[in-house]
N, C-alpha and C. Protein backbone atom coordinates (compact mmCIF):
# COMPACT_ATOMS: atom_id res chain seq x y z
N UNK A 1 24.33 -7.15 -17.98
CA UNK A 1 22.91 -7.34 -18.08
C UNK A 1 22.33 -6.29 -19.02
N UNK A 2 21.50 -6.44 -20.04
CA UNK A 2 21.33 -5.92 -20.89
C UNK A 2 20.05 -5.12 -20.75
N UNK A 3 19.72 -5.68 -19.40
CA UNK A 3 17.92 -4.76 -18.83
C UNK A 3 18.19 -4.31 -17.84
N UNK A 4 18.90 -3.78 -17.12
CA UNK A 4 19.77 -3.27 -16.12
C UNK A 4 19.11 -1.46 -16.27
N UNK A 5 18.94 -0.96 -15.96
CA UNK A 5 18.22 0.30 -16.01
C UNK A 5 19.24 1.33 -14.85
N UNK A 6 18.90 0.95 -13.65
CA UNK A 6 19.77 1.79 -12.40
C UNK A 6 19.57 0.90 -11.20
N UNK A 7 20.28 1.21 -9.99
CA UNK A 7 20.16 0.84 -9.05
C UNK A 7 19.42 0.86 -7.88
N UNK A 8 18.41 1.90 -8.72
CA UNK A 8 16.90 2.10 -7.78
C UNK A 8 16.81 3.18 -6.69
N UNK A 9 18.01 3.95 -6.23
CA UNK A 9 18.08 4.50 -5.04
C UNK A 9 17.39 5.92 -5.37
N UNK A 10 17.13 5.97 -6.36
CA UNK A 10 16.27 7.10 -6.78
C UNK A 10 15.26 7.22 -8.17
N UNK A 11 14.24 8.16 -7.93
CA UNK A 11 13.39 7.39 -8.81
C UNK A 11 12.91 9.56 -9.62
N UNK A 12 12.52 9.60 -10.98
CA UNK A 12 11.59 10.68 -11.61
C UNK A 12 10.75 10.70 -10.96
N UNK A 13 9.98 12.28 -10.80
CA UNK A 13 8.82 12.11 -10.13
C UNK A 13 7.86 13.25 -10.75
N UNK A 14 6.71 13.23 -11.26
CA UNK A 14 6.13 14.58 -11.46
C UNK A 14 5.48 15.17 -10.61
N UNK A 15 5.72 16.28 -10.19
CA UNK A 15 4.31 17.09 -8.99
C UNK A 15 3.33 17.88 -9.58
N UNK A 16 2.03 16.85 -9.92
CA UNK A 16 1.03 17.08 -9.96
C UNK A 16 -0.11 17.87 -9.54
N UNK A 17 0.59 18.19 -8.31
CA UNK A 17 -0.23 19.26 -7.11
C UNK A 17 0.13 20.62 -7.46
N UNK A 18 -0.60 21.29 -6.94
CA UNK A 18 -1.15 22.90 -7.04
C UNK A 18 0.38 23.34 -5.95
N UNK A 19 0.75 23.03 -5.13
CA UNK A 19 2.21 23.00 -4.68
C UNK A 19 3.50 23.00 -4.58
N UNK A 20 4.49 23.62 -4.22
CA UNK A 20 5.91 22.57 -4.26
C UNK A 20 6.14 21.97 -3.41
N UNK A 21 7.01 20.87 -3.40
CA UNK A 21 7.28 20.07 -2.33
C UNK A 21 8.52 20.50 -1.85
N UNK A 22 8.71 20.36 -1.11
CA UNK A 22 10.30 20.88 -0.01
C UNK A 22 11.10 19.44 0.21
N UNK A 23 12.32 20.25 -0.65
CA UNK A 23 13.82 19.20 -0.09
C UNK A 23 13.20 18.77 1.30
N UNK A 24 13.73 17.11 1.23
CA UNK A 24 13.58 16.50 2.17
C UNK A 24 11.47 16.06 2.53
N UNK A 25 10.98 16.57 1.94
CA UNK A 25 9.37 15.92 2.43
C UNK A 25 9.18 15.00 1.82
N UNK A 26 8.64 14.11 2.86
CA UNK A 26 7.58 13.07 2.49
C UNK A 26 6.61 12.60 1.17
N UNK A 27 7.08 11.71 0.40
CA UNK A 27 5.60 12.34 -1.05
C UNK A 27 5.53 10.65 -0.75
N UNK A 28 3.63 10.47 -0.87
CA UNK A 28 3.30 8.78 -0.86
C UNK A 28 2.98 9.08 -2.16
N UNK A 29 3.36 7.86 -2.56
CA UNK A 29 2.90 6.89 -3.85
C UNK A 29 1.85 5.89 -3.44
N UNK A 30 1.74 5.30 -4.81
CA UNK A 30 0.64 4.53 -4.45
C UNK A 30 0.83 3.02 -4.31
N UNK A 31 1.74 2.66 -2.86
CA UNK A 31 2.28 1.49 -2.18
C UNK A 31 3.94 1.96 -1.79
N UNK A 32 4.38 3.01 -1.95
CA UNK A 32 5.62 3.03 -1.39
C UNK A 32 5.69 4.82 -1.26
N UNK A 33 6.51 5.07 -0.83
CA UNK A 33 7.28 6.69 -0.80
C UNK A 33 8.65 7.12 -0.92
N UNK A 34 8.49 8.37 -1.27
CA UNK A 34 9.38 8.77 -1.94
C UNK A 34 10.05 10.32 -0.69
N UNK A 35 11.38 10.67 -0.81
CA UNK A 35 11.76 12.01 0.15
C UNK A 35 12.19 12.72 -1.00
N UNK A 36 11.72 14.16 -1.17
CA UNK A 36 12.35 14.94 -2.15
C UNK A 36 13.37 14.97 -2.24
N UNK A 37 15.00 15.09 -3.03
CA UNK A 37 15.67 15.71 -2.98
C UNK A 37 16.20 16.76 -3.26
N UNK A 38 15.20 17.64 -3.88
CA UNK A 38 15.45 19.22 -3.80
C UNK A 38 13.84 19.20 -3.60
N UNK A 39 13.79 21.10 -3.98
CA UNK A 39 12.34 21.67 -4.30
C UNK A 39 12.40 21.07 -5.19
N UNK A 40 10.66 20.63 -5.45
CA UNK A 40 9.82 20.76 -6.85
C UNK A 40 8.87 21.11 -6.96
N UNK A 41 9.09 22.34 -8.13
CA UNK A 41 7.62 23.35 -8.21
C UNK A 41 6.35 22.61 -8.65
N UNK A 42 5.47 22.89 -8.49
CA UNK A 42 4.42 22.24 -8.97
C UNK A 42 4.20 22.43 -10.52
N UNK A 43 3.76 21.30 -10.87
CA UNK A 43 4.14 20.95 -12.48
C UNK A 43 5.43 20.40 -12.90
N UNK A 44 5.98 20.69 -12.19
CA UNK A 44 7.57 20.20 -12.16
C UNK A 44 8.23 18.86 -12.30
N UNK A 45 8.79 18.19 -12.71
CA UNK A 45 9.72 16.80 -12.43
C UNK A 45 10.87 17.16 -11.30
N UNK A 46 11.43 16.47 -10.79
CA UNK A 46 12.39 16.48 -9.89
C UNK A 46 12.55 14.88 -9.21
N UNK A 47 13.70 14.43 -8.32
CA UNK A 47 13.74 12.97 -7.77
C UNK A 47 13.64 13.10 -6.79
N UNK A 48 13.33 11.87 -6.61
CA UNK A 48 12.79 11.25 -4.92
C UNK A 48 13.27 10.00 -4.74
N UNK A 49 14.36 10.63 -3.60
CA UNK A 49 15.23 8.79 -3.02
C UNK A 49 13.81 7.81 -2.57
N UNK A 50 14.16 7.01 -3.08
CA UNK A 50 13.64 5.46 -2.55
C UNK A 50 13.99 4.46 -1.86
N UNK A 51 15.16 5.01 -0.90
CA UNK A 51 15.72 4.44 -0.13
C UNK A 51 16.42 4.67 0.83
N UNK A 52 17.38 4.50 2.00
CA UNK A 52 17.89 5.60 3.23
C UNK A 52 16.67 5.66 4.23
N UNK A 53 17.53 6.28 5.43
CA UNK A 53 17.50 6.73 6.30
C UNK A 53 17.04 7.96 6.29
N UNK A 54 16.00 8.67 6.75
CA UNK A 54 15.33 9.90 6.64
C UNK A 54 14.70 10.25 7.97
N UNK A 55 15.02 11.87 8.92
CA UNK A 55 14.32 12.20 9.96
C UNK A 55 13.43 12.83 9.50
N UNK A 56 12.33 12.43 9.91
CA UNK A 56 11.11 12.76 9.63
C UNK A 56 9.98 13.25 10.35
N UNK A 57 9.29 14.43 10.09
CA UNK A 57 8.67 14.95 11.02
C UNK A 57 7.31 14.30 11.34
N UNK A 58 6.93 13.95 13.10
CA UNK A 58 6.28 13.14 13.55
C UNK A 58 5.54 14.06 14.65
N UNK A 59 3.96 13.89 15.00
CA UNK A 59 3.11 14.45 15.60
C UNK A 59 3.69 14.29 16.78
N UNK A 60 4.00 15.34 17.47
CA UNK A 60 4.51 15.33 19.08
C UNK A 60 3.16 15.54 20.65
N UNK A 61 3.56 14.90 21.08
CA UNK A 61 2.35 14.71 22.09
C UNK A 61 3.07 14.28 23.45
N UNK A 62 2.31 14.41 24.67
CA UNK A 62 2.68 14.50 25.79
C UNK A 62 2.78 13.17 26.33
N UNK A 63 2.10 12.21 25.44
CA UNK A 63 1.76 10.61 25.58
C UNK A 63 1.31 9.81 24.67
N UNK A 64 1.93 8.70 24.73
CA UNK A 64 1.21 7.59 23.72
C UNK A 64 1.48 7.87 22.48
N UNK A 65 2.60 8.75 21.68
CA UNK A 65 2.79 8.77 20.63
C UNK A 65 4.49 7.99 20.60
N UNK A 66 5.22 7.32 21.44
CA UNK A 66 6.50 6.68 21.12
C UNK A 66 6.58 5.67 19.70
N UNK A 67 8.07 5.96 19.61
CA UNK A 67 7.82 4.77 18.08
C UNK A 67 9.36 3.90 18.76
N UNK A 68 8.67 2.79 18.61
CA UNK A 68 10.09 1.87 19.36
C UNK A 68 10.86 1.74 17.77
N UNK A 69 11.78 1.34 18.39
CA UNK A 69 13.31 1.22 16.81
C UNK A 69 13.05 -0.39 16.73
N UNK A 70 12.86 -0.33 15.39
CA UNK A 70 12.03 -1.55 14.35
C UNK A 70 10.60 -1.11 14.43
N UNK A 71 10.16 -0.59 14.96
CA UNK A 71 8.72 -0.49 14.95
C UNK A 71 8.06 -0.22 13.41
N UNK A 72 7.01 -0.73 12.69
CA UNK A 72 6.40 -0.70 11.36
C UNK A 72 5.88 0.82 11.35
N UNK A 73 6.00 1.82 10.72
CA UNK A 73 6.01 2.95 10.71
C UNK A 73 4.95 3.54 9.44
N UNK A 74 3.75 4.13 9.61
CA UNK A 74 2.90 4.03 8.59
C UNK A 74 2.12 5.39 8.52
N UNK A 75 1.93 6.19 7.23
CA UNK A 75 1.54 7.65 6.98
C UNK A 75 -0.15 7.24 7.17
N UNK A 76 -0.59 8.39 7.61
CA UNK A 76 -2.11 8.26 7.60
C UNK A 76 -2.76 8.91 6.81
N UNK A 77 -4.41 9.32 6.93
CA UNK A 77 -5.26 10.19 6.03
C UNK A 77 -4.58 11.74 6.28
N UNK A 78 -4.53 11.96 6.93
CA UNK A 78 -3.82 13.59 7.74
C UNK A 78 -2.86 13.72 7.27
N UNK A 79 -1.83 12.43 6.70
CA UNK A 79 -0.21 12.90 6.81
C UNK A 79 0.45 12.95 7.74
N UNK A 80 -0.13 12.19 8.85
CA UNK A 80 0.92 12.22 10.14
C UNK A 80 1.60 10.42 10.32
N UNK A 81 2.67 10.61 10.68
CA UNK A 81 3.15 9.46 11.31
C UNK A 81 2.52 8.72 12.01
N UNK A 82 2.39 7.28 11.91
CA UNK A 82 1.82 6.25 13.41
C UNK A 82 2.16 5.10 13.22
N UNK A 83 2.36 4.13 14.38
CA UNK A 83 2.68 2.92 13.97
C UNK A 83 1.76 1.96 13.60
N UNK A 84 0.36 2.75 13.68
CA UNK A 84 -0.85 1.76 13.58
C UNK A 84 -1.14 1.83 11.52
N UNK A 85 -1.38 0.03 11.40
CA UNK A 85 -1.71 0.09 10.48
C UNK A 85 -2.56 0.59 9.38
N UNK A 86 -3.94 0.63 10.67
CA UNK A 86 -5.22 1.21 10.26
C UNK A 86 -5.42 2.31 11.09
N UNK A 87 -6.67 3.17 10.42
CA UNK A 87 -6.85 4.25 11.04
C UNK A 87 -8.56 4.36 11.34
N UNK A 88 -9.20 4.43 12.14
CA UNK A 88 -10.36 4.19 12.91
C UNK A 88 -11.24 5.71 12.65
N UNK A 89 -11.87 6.05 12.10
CA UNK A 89 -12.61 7.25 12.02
C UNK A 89 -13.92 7.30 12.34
N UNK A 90 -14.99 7.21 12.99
CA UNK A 90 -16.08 6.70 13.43
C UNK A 90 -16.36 5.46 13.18
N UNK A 91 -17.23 4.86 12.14
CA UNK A 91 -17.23 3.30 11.81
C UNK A 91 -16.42 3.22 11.13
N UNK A 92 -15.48 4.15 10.01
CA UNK A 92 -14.90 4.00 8.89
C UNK A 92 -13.20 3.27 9.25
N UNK A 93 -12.54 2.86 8.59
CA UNK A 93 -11.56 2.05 8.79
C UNK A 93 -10.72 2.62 7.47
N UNK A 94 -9.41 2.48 7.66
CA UNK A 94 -8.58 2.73 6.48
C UNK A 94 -7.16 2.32 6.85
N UNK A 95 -6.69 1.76 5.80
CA UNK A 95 -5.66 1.30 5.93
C UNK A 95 -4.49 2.89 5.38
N UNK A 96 -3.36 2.33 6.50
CA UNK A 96 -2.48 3.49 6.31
C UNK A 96 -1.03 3.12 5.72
N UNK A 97 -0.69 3.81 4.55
CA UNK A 97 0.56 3.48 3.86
C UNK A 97 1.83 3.38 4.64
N UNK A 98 2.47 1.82 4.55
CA UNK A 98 3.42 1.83 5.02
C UNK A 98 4.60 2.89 4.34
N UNK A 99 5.47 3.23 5.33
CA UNK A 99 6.38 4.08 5.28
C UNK A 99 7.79 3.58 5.12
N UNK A 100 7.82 2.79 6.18
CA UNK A 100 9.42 1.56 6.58
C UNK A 100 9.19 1.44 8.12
N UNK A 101 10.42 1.45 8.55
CA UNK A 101 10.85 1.29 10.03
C UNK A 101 11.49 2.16 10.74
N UNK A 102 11.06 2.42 11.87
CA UNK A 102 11.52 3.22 12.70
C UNK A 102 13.36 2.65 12.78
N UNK A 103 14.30 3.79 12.40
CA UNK A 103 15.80 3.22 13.11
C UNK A 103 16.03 3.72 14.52
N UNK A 104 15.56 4.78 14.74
CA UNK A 104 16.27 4.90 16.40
C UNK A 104 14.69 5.42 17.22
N UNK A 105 14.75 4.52 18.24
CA UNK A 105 13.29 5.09 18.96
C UNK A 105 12.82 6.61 18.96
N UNK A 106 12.35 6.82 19.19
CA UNK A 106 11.58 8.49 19.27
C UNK A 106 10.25 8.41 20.02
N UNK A 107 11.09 9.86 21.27
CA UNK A 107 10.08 9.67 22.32
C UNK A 107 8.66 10.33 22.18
N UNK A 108 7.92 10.15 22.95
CA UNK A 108 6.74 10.77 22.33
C UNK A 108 6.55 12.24 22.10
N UNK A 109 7.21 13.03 23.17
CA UNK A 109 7.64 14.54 22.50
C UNK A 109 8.73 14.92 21.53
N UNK A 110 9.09 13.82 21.02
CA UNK A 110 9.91 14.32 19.62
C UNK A 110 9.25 14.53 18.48
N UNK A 111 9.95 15.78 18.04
CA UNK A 111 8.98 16.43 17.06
C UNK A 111 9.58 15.94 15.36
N UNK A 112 10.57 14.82 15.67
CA UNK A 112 11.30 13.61 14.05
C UNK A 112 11.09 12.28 14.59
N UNK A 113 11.39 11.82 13.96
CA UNK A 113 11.92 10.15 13.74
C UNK A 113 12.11 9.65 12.68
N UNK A 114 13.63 9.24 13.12
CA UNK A 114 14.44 8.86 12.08
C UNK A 114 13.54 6.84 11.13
N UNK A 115 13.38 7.13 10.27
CA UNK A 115 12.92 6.29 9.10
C UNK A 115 13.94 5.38 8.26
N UNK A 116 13.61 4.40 8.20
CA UNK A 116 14.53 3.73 7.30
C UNK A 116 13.30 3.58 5.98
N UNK A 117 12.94 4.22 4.87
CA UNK A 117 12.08 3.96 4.41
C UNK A 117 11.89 2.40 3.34
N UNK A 118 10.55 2.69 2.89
CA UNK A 118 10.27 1.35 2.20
C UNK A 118 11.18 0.02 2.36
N UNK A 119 10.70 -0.44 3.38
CA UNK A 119 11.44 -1.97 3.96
C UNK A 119 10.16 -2.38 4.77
């Protein structure tokens, strides 16, 4: 195939932010996400798998935060994990970037959950 480029499992990325990002974090795009695979300083290029299995750090709480395995798994305004699509802020409403799917349940005091991302 003569337009064949790569196999997608990883993608360039620039960090635009005043930040670096840390091997292994979370970065949303705009309709999918990306997990670092090293540091990248800010200003920097570096890659971000686009695919896999990733434990991922998730708001731990005493209740009502479980994520069942398959469950639709989605980043919010905050940056925290939830399975809810939208996010409710007084009248305001917002939709929250899907992430992927939960692979193995995670109880509500677990402070990961494992991700199968963008699926």
């Amino acid at each position: 195939m003569k337009n064949f480029m790569q196999n997608g499992s990883r993608m360039r990325w620039k960090n635009s932010g005043s930040a670096a990002v840390l091997s292994g974090e979370l970065v949303p795009l705009s309709g999918m996400v990306g997990v670092a695979a090293a540091d990248i300083p800010a200003g920097a290029e570096g890659e971000l798998a686009a695919c896999g299995v990733f434990l991922l750090a998730k708001e731990a709480a005493a209740s009502g935060k479980e994520m069942a395995q398959g469950a639709a798994v989605y980043l919010d305004a905050d940056g925290k994990l939830t399975t809810a699509a939208t996010t409710t802020s007084g009248s305001d409403a917002a939709n929250n970037l899907r992430v992927g799917v939960c692979w193995e349940p995670a109880a509500s005091t677990a402070a990961v959950v494992s991700v199968k991302i963008n699926v």
